[in-house]
PDB file of N, CA and C in Angstrom:
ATOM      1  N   UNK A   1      81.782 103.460 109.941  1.00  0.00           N
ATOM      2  CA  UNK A   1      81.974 102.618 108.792  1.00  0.00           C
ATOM      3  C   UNK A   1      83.381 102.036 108.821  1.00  0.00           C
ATOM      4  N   UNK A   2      83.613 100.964 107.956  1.00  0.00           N
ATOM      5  CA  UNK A   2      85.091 100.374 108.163  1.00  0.00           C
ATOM      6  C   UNK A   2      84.984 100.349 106.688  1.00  0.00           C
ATOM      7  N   UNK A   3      86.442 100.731 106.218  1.00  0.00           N
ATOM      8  CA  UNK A   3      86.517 100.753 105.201  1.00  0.00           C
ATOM      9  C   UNK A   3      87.774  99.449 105.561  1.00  0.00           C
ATOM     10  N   UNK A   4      87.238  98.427 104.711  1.00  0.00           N
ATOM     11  CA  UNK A   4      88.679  96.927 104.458  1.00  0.00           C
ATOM     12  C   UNK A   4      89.433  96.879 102.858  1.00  0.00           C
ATOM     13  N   UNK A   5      90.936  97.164 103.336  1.00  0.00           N
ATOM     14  CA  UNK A   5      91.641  97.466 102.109  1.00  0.00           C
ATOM     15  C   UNK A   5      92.702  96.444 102.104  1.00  0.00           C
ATOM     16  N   UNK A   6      93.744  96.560 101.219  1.00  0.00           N
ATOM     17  CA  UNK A   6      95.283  96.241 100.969  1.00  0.00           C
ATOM     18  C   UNK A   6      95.946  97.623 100.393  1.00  0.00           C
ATOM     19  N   UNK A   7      96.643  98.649 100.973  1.00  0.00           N
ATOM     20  CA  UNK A   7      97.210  99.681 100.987  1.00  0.00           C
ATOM     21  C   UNK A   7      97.752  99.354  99.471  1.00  0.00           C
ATOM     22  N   UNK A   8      98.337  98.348  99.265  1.00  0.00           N
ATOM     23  CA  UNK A   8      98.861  98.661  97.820  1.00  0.00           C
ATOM     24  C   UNK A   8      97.970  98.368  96.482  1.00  0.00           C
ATOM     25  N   UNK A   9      97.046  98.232  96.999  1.00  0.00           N
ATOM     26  CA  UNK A   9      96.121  97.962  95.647  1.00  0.00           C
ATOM     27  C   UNK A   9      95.306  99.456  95.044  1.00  0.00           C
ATOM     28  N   UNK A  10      96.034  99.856  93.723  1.00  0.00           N
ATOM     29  CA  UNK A  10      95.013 101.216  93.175  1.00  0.00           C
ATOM     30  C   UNK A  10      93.989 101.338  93.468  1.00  0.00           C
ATOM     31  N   UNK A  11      92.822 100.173  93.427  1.00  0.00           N
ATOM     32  CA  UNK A  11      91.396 100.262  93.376  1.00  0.00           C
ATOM     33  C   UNK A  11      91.524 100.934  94.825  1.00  0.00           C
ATOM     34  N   UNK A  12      91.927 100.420  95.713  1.00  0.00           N
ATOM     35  CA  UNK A  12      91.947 100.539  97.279  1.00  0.00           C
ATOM     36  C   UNK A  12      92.025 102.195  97.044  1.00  0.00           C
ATOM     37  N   UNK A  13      93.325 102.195  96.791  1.00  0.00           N
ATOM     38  CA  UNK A  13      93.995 103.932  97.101  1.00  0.00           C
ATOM     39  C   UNK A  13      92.498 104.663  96.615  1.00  0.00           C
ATOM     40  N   UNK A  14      92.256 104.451  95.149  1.00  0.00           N
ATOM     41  CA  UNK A  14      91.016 105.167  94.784  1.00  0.00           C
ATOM     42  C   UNK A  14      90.104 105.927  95.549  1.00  0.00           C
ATOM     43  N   UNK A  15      89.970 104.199  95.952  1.00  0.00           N
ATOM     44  CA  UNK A  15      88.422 104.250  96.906  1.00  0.00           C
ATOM     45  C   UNK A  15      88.652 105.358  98.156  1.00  0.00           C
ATOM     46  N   UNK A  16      89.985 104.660  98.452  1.00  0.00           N
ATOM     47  CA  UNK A  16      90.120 105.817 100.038  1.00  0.00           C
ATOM     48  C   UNK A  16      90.039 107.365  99.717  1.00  0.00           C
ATOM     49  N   UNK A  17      90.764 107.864  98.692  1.00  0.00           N
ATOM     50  CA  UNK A  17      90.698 108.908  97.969  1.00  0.00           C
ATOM     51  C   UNK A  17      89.579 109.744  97.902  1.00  0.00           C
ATOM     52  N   UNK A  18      88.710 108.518  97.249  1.00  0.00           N
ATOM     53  CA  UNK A  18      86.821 108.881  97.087  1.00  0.00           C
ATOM     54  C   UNK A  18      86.771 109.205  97.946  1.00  0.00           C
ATOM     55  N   UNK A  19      86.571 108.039  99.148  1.00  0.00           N
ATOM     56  CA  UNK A  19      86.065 108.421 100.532  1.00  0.00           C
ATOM     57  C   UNK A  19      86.095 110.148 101.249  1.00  0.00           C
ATOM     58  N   UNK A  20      87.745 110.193 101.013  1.00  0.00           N
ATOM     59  CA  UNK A  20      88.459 110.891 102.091  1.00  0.00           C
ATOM     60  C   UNK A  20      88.045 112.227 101.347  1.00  0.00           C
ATOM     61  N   UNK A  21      87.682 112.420 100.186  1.00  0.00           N
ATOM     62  CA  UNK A  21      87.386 113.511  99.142  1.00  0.00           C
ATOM     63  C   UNK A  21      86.243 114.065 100.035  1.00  0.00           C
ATOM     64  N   UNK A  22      85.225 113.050  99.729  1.00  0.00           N
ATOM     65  CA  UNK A  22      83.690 112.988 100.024  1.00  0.00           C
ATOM     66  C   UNK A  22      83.446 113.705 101.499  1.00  0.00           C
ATOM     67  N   UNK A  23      84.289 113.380 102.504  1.00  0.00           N
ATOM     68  CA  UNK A  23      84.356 114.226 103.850  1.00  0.00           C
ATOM     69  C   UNK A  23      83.675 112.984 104.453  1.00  0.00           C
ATOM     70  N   UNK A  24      83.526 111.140 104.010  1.00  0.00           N
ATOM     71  CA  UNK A  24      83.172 110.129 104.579  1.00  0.00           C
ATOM     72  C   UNK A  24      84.140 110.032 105.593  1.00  0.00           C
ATOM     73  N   UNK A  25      83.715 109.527 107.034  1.00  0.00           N
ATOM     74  CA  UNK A  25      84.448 109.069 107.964  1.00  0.00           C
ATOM     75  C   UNK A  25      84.244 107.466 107.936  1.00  0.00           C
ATOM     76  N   UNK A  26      85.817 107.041 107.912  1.00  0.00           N
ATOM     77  CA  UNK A  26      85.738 105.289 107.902  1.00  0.00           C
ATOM     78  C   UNK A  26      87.195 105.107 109.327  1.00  0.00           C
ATOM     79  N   UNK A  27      86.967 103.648 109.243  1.00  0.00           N
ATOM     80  CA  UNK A  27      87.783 103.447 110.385  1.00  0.00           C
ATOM     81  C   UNK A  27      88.827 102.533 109.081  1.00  0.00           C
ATOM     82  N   UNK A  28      89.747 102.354 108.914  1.00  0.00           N
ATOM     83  CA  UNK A  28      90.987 101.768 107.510  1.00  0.00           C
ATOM     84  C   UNK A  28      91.222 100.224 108.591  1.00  0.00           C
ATOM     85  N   UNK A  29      90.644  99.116 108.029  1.00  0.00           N
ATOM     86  CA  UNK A  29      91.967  98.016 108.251  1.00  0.00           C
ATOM     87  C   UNK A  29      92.236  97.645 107.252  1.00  0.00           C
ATOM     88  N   UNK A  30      93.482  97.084 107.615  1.00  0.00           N
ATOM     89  CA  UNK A  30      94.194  96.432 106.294  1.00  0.00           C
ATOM     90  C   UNK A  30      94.060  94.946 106.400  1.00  0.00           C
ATOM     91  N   UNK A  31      93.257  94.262 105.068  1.00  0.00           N
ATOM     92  CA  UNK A  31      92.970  93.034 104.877  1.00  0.00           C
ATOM     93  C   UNK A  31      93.565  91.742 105.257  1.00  0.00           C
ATOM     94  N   UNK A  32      95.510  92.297 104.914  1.00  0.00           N
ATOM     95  CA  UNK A  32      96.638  91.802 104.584  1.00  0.00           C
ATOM     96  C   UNK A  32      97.098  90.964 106.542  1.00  0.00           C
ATOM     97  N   UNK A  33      97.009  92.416 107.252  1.00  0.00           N
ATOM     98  CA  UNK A  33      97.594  92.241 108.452  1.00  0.00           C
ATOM     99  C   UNK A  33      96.322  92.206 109.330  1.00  0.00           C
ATOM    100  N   UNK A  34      95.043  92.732 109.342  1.00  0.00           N
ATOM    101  CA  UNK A  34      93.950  91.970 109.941  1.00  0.00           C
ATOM    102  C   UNK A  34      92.812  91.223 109.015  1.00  0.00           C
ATOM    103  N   UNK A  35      93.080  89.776 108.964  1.00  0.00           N
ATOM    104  CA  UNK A  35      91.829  89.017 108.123  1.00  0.00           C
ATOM    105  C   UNK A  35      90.630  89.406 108.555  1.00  0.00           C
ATOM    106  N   UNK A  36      89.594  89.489 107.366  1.00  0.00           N
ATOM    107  CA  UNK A  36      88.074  88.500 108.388  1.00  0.00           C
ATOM    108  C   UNK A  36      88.046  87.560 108.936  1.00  0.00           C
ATOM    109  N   UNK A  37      87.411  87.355 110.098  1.00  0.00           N
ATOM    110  CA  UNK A  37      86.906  86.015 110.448  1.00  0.00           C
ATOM    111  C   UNK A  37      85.800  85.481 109.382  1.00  0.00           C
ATOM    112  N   UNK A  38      85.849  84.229 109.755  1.00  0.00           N
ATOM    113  CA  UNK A  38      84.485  83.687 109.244  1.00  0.00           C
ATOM    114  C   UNK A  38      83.270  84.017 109.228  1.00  0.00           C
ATOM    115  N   UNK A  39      82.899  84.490 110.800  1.00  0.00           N
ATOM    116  CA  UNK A  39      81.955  84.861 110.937  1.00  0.00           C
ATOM    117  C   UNK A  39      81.295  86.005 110.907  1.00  0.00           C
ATOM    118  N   UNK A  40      82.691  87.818 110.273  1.00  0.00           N
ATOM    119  CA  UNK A  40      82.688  88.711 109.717  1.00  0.00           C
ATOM    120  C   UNK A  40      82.244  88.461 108.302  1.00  0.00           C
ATOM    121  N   UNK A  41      82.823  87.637 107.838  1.00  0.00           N
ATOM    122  CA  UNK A  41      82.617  87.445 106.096  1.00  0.00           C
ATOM    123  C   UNK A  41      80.968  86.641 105.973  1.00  0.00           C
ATOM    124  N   UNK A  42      80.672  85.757 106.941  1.00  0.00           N
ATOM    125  CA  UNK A  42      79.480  85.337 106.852  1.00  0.00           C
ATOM    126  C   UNK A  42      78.412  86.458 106.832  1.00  0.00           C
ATOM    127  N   UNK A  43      78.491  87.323 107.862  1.00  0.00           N
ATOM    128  CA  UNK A  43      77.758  88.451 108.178  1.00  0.00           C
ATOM    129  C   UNK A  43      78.023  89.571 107.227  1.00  0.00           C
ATOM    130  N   UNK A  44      79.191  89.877 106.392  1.00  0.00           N
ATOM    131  CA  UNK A  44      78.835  90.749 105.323  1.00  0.00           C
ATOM    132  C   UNK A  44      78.190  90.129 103.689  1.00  0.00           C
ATOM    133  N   UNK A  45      78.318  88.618 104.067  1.00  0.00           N
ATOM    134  CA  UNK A  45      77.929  88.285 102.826  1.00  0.00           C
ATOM    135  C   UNK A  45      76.151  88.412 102.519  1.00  0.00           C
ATOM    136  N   UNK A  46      75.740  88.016 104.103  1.00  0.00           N
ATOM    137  CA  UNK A  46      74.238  88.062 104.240  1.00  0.00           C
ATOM    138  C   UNK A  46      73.656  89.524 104.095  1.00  0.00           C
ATOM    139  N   UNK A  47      74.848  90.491 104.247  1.00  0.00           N
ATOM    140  CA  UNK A  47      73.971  91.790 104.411  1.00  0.00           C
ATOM    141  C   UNK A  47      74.362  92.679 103.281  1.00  0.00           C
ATOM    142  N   UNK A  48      75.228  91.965 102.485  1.00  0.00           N
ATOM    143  CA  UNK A  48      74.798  92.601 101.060  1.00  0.00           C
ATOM    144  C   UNK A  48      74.429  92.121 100.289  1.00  0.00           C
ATOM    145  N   UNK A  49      73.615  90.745 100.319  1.00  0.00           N
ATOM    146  CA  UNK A  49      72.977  90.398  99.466  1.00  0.00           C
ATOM    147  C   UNK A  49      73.648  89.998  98.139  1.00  0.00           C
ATOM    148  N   UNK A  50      75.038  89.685  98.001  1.00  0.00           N
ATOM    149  CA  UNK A  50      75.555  89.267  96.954  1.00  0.00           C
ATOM    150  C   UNK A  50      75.980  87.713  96.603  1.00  0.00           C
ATOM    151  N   UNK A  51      76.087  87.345  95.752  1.00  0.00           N
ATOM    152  CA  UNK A  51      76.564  85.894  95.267  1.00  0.00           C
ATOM    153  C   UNK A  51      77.843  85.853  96.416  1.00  0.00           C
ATOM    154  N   UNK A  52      78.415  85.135  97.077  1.00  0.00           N
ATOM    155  CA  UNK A  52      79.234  84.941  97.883  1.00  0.00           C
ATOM    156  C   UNK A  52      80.343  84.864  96.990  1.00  0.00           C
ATOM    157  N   UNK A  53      80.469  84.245  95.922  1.00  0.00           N
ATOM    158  CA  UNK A  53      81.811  84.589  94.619  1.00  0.00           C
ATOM    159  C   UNK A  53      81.943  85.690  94.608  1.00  0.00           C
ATOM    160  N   UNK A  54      81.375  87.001  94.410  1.00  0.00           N
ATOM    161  CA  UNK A  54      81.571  88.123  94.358  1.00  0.00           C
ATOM    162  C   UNK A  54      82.346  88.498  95.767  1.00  0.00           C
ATOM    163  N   UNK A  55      82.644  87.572  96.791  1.00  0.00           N
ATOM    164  CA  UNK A  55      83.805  88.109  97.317  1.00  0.00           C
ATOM    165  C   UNK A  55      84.934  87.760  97.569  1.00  0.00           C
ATOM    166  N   UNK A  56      84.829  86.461  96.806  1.00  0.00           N
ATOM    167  CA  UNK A  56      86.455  86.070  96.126  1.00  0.00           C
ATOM    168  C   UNK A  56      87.097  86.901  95.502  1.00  0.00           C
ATOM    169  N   UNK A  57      88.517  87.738  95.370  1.00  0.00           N
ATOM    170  CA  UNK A  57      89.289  88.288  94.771  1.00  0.00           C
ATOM    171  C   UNK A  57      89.939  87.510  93.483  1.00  0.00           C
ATOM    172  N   UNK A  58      89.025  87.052  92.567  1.00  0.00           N
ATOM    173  CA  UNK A  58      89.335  86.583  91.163  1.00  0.00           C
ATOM    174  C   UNK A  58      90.286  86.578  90.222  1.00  0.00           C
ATOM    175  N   UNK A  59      90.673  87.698  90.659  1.00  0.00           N
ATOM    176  CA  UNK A  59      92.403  88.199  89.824  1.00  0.00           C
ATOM    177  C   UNK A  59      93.463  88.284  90.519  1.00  0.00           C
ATOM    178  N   UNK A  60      93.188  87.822  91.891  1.00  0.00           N
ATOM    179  CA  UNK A  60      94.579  87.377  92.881  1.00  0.00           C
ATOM    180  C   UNK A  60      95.202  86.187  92.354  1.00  0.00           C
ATOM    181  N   UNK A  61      96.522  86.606  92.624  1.00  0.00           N
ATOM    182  CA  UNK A  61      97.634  84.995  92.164  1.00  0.00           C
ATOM    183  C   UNK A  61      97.221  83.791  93.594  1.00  0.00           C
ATOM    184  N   UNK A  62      96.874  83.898  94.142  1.00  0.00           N
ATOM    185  CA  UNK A  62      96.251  82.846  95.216  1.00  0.00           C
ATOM    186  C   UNK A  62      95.118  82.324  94.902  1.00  0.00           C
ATOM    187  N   UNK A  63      94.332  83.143  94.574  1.00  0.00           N
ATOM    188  CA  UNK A  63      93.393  82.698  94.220  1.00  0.00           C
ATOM    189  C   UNK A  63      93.445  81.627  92.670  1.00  0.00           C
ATOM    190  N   UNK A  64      94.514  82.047  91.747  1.00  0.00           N
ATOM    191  CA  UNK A  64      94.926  81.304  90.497  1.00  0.00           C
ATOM    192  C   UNK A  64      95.934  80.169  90.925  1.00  0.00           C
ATOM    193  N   UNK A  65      96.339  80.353  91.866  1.00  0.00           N
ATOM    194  CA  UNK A  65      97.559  79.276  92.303  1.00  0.00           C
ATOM    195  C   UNK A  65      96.979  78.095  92.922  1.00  0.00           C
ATOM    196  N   UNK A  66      95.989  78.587  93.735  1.00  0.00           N
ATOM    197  CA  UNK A  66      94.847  77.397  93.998  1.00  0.00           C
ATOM    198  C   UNK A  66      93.802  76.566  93.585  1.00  0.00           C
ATOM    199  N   UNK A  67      94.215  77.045  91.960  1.00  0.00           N
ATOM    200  CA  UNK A  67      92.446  76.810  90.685  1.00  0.00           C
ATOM    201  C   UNK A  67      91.297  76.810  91.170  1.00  0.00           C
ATOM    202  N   UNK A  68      91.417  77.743  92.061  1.00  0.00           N
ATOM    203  CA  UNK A  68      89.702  78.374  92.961  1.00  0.00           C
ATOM    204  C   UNK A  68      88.746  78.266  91.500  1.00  0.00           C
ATOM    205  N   UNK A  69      88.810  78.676  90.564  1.00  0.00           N
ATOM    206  CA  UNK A  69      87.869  78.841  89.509  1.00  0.00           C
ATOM    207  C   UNK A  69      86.763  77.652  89.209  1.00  0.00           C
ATOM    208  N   UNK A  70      87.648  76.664  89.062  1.00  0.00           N
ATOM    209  CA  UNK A  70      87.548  75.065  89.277  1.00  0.00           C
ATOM    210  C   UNK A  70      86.833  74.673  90.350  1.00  0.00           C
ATOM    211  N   UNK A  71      87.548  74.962  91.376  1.00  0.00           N
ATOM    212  CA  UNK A  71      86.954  74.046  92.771  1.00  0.00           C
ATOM    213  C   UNK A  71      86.197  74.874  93.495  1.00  0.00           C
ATOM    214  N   UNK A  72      85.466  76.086  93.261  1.00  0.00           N
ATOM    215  CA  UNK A  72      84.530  76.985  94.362  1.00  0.00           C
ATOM    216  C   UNK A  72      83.330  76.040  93.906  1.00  0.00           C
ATOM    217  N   UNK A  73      82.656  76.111  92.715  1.00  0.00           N
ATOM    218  CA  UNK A  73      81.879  75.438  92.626  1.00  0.00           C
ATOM    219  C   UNK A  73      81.212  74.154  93.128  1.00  0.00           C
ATOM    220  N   UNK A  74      82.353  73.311  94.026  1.00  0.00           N
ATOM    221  CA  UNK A  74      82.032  72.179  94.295  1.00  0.00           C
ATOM    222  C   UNK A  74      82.084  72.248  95.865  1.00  0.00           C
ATOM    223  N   UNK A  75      82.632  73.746  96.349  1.00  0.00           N
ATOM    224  CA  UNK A  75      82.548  73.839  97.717  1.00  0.00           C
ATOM    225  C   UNK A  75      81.373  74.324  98.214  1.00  0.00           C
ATOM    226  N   UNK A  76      80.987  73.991  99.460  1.00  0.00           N
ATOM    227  CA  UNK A  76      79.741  74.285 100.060  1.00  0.00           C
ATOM    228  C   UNK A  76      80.282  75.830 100.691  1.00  0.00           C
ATOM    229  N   UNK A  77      79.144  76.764 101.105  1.00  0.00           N
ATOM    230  CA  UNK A  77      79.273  77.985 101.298  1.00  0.00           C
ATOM    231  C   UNK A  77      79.979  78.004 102.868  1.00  0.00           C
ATOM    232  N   UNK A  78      80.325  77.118 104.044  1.00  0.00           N
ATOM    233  CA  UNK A  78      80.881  77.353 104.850  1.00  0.00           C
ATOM    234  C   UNK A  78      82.602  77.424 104.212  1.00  0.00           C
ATOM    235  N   UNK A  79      82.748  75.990 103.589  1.00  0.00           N
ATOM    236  CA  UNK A  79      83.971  75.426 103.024  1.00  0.00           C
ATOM    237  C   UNK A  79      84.563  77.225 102.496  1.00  0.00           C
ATOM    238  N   UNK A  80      84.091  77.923 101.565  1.00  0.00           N
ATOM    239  CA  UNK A  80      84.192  78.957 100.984  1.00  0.00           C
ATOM    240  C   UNK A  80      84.747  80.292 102.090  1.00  0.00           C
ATOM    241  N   UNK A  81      83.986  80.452 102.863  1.00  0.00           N
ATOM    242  CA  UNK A  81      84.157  81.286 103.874  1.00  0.00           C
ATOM    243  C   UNK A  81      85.227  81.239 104.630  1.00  0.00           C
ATOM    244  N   UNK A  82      85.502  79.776 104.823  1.00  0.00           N
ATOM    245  CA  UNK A  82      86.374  79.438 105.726  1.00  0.00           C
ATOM    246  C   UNK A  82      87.909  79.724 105.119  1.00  0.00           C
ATOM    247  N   UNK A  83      87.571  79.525 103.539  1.00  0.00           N
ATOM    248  CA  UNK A  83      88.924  79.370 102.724  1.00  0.00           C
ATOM    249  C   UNK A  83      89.189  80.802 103.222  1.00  0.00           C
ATOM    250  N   UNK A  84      87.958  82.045 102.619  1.00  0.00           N
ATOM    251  CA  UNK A  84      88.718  83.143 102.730  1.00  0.00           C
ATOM    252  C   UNK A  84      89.139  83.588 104.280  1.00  0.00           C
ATOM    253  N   UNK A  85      88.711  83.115 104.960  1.00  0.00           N
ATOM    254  CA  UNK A  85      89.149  83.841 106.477  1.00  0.00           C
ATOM    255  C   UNK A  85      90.539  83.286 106.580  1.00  0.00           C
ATOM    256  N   UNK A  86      91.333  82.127 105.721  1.00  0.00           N
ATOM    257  CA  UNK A  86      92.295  82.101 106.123  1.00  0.00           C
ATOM    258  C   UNK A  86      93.394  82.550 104.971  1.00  0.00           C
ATOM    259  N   UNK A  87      93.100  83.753 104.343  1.00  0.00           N
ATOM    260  CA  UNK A  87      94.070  84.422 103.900  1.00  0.00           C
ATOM    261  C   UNK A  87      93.281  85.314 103.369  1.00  0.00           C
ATOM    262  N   UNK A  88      93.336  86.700 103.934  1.00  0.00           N
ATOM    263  CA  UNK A  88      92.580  88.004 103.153  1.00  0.00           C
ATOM    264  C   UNK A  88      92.689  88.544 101.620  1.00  0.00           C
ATOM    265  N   UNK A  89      94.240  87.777 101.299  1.00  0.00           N
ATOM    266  CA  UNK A  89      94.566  87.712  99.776  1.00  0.00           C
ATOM    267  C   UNK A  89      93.321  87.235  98.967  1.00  0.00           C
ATOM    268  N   UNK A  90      92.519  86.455  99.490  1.00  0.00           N
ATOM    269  CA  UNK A  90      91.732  85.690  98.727  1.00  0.00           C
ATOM    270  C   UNK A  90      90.417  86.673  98.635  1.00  0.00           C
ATOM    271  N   UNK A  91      89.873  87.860  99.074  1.00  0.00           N
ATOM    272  CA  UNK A  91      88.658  88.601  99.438  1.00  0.00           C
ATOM    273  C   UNK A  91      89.230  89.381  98.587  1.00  0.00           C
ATOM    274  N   UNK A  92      88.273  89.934  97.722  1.00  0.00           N
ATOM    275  CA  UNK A  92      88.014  91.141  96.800  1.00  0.00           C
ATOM    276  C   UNK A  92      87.572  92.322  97.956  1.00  0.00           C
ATOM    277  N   UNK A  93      88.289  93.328  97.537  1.00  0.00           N
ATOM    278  CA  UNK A  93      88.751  94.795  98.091  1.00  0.00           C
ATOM    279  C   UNK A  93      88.357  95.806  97.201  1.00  0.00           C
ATOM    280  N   UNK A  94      87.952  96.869  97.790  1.00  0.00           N
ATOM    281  CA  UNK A  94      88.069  96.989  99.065  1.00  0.00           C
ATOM    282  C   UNK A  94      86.277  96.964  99.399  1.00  0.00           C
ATOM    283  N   UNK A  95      86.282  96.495 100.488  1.00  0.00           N
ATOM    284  CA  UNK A  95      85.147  96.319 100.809  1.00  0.00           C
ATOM    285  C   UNK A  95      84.263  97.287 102.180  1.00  0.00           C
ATOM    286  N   UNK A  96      83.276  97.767 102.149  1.00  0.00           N
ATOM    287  CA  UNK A  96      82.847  99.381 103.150  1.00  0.00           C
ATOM    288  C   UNK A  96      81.913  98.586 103.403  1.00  0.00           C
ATOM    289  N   UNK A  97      82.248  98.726 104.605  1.00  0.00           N
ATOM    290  CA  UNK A  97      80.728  97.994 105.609  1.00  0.00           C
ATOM    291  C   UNK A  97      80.096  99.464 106.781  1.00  0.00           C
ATOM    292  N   UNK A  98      78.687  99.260 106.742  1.00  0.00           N
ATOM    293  CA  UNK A  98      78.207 100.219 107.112  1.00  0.00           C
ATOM    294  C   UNK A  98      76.950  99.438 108.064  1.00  0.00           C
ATOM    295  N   UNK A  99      76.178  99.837 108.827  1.00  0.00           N
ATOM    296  CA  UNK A  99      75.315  98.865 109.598  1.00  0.00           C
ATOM    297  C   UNK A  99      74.370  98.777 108.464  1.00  0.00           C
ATOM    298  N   UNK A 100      74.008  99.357 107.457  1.00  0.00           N
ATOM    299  CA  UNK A 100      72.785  99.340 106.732  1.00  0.00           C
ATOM    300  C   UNK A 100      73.091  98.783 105.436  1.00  0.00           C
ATOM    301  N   UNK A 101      74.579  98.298 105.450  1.00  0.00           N
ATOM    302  CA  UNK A 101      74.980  98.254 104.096  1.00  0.00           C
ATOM    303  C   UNK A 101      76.540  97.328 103.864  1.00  0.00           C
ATOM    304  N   UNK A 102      76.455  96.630 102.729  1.00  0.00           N
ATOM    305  CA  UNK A 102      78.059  96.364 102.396  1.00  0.00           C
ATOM    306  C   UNK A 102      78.316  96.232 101.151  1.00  0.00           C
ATOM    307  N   UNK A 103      79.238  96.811 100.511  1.00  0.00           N
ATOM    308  CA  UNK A 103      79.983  97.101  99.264  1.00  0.00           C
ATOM    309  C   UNK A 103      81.586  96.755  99.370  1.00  0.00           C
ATOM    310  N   UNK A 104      81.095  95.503  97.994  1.00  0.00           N
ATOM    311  CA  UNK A 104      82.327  94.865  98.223  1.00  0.00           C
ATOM    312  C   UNK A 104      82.762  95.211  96.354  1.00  0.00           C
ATOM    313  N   UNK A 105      84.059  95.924  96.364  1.00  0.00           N
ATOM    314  CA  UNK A 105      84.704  96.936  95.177  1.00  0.00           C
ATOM    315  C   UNK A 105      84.389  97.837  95.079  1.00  0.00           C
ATOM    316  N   UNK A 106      85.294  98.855  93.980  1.00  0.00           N
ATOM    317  CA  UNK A 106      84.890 100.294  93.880  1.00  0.00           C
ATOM    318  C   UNK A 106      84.249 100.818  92.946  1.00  0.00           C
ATOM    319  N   UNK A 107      82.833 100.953  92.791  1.00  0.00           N
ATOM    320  CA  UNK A 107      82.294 101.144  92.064  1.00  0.00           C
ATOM    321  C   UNK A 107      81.619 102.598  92.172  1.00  0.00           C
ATOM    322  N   UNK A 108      81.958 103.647  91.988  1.00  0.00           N
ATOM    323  CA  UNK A 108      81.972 104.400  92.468  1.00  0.00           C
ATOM    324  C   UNK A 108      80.102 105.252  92.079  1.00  0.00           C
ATOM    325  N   UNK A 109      79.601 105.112  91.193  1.00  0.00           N
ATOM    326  CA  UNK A 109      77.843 105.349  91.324  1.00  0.00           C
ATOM    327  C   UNK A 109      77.054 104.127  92.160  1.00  0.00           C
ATOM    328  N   UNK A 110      77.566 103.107  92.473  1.00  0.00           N
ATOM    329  CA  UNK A 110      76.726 101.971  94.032  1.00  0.00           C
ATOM    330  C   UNK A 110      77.490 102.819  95.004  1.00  0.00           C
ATOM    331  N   UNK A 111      78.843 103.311  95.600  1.00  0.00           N
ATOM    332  CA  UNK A 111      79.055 103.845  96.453  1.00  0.00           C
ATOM    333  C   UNK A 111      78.069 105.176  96.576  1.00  0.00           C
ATOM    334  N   UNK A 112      78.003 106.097  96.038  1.00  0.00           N
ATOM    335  CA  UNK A 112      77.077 107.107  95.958  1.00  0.00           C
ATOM    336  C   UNK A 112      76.069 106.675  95.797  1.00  0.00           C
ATOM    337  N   UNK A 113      75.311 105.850  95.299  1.00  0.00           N
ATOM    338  CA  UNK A 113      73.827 105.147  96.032  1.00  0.00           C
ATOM    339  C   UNK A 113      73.675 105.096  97.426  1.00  0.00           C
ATOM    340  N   UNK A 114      74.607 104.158  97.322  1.00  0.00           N
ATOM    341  CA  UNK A 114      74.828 103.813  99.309  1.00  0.00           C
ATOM    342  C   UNK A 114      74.526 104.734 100.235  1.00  0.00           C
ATOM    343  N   UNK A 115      75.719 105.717  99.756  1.00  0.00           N
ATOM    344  CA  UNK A 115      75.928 106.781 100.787  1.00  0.00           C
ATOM    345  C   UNK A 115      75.144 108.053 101.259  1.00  0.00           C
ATOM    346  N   UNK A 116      74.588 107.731  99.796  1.00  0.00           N
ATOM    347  CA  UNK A 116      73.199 109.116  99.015  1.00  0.00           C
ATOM    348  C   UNK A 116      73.768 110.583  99.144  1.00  0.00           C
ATOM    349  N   UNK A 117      75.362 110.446  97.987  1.00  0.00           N
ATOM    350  CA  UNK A 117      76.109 110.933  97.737  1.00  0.00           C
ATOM    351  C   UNK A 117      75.499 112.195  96.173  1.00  0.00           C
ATOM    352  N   UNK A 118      75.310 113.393  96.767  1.00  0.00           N
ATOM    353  CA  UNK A 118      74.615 113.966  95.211  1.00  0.00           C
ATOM    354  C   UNK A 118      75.924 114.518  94.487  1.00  0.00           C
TER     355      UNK A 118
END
């Protein structure tokens, strides 16, 4: 599993916390100093089945500095992808990719779904 973070973000620490509690083995990159590609973010967006907004980081100052709020809507879903592969600031964290699975935030009863954590 890869667990994708930003070391200084609480939710992050949390999650790793959870993880590392749980006796889960993940492999840690950091968002910051290795991005997704495009074609990582394409492929986790398809395999969790979520609104592709849901992996915009919404409460990032990049994301507000750019009035993403405004203009996602009018971008087509490559345009989107592409934005985030070129700054990981912009991807909501932390995100656990698994071959069967991807969870993007810490939500910690969908993580124990996932994991089929009792």
């Amino acid at each position: 599993m890869i667990f994708i973070c930003y070391p200084k973000c609480t939710t992050c620490q949390k999650a790793k916390k959870w993880l590392v509690t749980k006796g889960i083995n993940f492999e840690e990159r950091n968002i910051k100093e290795n991005n997704p590609t495009m074609d990582e973010l394409k492929d986790w967006y398809k395999k969790s089945d979520l609104p592709l907004k849901k992996f915009f980081n919404t409460s990032g100052l990049l994301y507000k500095q750019l009035n993403l709020k405004d203009k996602l809507p009018a971008m087509n879903e490559d345009e989107q992808l592409r934005l985030m592969a070129s700054d990981g600031m912009l991807v909501k964290r932390p995100i656990l990719i698994s071959d069967d699975f991807v969870l993007v935030g810490f939500k910690e009863a969908e993580w124990e779904a996932a994991l089929d954590i009792k």
